[in-house]
N, C-alpha and C. Protein backbone atom coordinates (compact mmCIF):
# COMPACT_ATOMS: atom_id res chain seq x y z
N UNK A 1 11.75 -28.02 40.42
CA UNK A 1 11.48 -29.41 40.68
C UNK A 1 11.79 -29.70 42.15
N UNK A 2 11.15 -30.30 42.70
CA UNK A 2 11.21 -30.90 43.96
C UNK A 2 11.33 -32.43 44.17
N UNK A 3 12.08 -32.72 45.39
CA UNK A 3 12.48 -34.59 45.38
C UNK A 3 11.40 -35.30 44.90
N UNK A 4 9.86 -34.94 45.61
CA UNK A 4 9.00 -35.83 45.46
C UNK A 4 8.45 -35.73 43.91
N UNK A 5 8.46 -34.85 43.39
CA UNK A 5 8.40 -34.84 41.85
C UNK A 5 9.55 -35.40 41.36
N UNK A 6 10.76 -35.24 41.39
CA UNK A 6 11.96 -36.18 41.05
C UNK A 6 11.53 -37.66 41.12
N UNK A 7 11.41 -38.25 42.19
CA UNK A 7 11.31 -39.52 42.46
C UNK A 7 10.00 -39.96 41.82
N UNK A 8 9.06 -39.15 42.08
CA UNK A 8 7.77 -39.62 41.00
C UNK A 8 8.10 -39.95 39.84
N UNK A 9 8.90 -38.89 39.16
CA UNK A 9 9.19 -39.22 37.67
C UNK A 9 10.55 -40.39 37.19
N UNK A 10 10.82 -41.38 38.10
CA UNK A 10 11.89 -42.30 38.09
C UNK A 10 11.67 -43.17 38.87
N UNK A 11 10.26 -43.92 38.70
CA UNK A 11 9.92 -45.26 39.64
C UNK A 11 11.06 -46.49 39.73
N UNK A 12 11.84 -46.24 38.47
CA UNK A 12 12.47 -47.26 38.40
C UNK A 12 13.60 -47.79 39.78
N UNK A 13 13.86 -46.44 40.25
CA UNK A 13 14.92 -46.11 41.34
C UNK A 13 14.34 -46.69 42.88
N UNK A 14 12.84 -46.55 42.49
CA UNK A 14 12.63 -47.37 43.65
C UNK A 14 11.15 -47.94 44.02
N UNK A 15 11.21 -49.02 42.68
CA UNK A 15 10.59 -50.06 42.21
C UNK A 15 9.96 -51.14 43.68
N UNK A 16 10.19 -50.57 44.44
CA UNK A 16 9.67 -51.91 45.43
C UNK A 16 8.64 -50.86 46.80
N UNK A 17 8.52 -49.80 46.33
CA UNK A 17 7.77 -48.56 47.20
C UNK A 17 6.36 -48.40 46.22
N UNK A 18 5.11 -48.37 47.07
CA UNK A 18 3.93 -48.03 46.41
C UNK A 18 4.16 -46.71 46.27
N UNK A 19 4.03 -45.78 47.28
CA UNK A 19 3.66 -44.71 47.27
C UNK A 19 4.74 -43.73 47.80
N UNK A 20 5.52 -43.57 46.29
CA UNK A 20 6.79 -42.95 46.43
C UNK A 20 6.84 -41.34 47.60
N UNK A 21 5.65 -40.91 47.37
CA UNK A 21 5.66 -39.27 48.16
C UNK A 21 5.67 -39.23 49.08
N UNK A 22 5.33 -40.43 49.81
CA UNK A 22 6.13 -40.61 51.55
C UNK A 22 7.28 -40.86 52.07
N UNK A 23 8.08 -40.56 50.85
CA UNK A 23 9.89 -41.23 50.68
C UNK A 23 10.42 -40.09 51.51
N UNK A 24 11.41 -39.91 52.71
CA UNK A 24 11.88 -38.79 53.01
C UNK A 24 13.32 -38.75 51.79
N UNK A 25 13.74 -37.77 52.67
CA UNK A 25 14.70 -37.17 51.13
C UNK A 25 16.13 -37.85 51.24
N UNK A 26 16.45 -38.31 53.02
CA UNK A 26 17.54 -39.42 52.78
C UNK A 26 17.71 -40.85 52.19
N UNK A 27 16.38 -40.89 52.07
CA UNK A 27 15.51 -42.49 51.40
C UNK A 27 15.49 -41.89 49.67
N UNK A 28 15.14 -40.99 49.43
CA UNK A 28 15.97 -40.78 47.90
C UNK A 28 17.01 -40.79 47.28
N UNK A 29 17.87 -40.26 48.47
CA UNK A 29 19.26 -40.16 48.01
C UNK A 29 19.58 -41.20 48.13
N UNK A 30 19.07 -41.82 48.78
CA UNK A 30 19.96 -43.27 48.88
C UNK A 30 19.72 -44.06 48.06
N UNK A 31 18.68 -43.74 47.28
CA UNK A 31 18.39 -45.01 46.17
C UNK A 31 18.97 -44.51 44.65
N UNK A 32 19.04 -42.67 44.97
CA UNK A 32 19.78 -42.78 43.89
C UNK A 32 20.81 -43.05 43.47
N UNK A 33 21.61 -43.02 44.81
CA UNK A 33 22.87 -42.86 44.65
C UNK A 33 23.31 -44.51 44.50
N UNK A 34 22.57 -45.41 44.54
CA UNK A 34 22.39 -46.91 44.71
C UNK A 34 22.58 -47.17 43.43
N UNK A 35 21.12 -46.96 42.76
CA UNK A 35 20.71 -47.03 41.57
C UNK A 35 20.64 -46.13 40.50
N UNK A 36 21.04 -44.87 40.39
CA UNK A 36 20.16 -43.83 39.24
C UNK A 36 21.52 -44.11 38.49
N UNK A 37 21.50 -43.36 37.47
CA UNK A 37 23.03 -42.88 36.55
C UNK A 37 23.38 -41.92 36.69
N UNK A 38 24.74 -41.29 36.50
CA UNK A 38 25.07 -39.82 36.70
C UNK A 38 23.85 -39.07 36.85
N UNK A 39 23.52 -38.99 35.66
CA UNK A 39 22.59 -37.86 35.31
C UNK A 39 21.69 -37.62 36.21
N UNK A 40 21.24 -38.32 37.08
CA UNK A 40 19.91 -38.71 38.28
C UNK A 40 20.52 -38.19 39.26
N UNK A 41 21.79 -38.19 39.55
CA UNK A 41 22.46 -38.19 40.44
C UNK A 41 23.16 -36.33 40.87
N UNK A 42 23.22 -35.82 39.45
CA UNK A 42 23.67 -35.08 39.63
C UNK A 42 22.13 -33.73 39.27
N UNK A 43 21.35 -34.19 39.22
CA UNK A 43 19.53 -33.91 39.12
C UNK A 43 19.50 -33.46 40.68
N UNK A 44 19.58 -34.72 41.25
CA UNK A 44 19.48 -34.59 42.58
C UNK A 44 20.32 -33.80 43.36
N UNK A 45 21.30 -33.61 43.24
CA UNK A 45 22.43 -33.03 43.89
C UNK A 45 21.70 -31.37 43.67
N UNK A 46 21.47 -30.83 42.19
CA UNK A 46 21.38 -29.62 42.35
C UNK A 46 20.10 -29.27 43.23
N UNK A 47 18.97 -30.07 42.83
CA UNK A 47 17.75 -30.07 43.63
C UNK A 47 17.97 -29.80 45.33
N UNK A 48 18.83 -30.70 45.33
CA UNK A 48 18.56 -31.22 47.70
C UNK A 48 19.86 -29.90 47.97
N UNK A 49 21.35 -29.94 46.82
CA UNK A 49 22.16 -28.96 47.44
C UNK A 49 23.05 -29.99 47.78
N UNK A 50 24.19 -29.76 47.01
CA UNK A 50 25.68 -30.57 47.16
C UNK A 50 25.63 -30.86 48.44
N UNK A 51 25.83 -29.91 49.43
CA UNK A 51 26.23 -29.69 50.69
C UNK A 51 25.33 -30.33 52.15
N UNK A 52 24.28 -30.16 51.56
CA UNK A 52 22.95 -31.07 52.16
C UNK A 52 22.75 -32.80 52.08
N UNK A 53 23.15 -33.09 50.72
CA UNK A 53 23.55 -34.31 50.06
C UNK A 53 24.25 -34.38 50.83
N UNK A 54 25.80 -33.72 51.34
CA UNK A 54 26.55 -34.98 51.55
C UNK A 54 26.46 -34.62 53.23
N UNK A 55 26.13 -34.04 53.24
CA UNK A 55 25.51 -34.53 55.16
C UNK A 55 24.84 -35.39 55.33
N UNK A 56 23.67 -35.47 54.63
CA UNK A 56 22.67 -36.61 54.53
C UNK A 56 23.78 -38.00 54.60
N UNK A 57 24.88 -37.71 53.05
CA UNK A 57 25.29 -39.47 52.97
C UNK A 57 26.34 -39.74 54.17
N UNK A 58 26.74 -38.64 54.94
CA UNK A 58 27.92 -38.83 56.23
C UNK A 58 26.66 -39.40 57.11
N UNK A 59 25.96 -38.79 57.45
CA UNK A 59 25.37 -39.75 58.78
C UNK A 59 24.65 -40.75 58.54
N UNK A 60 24.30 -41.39 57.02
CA UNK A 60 23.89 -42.70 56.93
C UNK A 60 24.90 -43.11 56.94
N UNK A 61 25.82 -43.26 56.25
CA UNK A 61 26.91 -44.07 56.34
C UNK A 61 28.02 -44.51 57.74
N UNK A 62 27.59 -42.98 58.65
CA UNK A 62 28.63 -42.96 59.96
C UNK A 62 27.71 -43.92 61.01
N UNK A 63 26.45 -44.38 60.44
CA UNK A 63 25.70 -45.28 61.23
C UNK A 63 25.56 -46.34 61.47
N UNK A 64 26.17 -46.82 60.07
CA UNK A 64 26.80 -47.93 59.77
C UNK A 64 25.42 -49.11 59.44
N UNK A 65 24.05 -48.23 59.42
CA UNK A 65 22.72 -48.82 59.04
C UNK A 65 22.36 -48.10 58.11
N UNK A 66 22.90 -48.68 56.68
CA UNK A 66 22.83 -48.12 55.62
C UNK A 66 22.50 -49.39 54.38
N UNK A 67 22.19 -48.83 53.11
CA UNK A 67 21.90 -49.86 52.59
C UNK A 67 22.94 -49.40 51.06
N UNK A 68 23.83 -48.98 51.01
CA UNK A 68 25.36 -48.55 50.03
C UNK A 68 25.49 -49.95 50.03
N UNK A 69 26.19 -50.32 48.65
CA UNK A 69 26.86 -51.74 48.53
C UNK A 69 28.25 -50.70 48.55
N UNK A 70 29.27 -51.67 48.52
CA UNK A 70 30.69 -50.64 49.34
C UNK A 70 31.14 -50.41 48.28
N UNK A 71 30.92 -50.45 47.00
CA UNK A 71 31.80 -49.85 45.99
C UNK A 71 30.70 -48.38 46.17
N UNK A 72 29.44 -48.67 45.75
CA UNK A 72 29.11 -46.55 45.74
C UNK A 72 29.82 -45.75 47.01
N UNK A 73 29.41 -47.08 48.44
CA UNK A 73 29.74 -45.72 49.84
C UNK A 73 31.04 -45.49 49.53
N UNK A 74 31.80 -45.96 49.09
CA UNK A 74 33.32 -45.68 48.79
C UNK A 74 33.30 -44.70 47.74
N UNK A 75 32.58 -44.63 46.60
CA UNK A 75 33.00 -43.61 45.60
C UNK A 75 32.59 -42.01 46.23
N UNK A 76 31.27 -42.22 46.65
CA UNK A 76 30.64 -40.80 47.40
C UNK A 76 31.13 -40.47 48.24
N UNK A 77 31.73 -41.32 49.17
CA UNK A 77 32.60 -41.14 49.96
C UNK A 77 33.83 -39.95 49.57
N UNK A 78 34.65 -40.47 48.62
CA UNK A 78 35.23 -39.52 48.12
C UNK A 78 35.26 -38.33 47.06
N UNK A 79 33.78 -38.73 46.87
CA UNK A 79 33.39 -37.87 46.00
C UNK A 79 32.92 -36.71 46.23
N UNK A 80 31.79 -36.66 47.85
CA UNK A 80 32.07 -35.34 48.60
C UNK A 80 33.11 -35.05 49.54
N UNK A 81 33.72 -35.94 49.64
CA UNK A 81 35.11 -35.30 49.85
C UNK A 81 35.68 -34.13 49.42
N UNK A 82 35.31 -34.68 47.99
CA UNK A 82 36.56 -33.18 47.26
C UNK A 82 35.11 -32.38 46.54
N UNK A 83 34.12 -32.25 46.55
CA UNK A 83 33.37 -31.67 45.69
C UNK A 83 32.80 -30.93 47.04
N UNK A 84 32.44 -31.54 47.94
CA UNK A 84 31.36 -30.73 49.11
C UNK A 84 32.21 -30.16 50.64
């Protein structure tokens, strides 16, 4: 499976995009990690690569032009902390 097949198959995650396959892959993560449930979440993780994931969520977040409400950037925050 690949992101853009991921995200195809879970419009719900990002319901306000026509044409999900132009989504880059930090614009996925970010909606999943927004919106999906574990399970989406941890879909994605094996797909993109723990370690890739959380580079991706350090430099959106170290940019401080991000769209995290502060309870997720706070949980992922510490969540690749200790996992990545």
């Amino acid at each position: 499976m690949t992101v853009k097949s991921f995200i195809k198959s879970r419009p719900y995650l990002v319901w306000h995009v026509k044409d999900t396959a132009r989504l880059s892959q930090s614009a996925v993560l970010e909606a999943v990690l927004n919106y999906g449930d574990f399970s989406d979440v941890k879909t994605l993780l094996k797909i993109v690569g723990i370690k890739k994931a959380a580079g991706i969520f350090r430099r959106q977040v170290k940019s401080h032009r991000h769209n995290y409400r502060p309870e997720v950037a706070n949980y992922f925050k510490l969540y690749f902390q200790k996992h990545a």
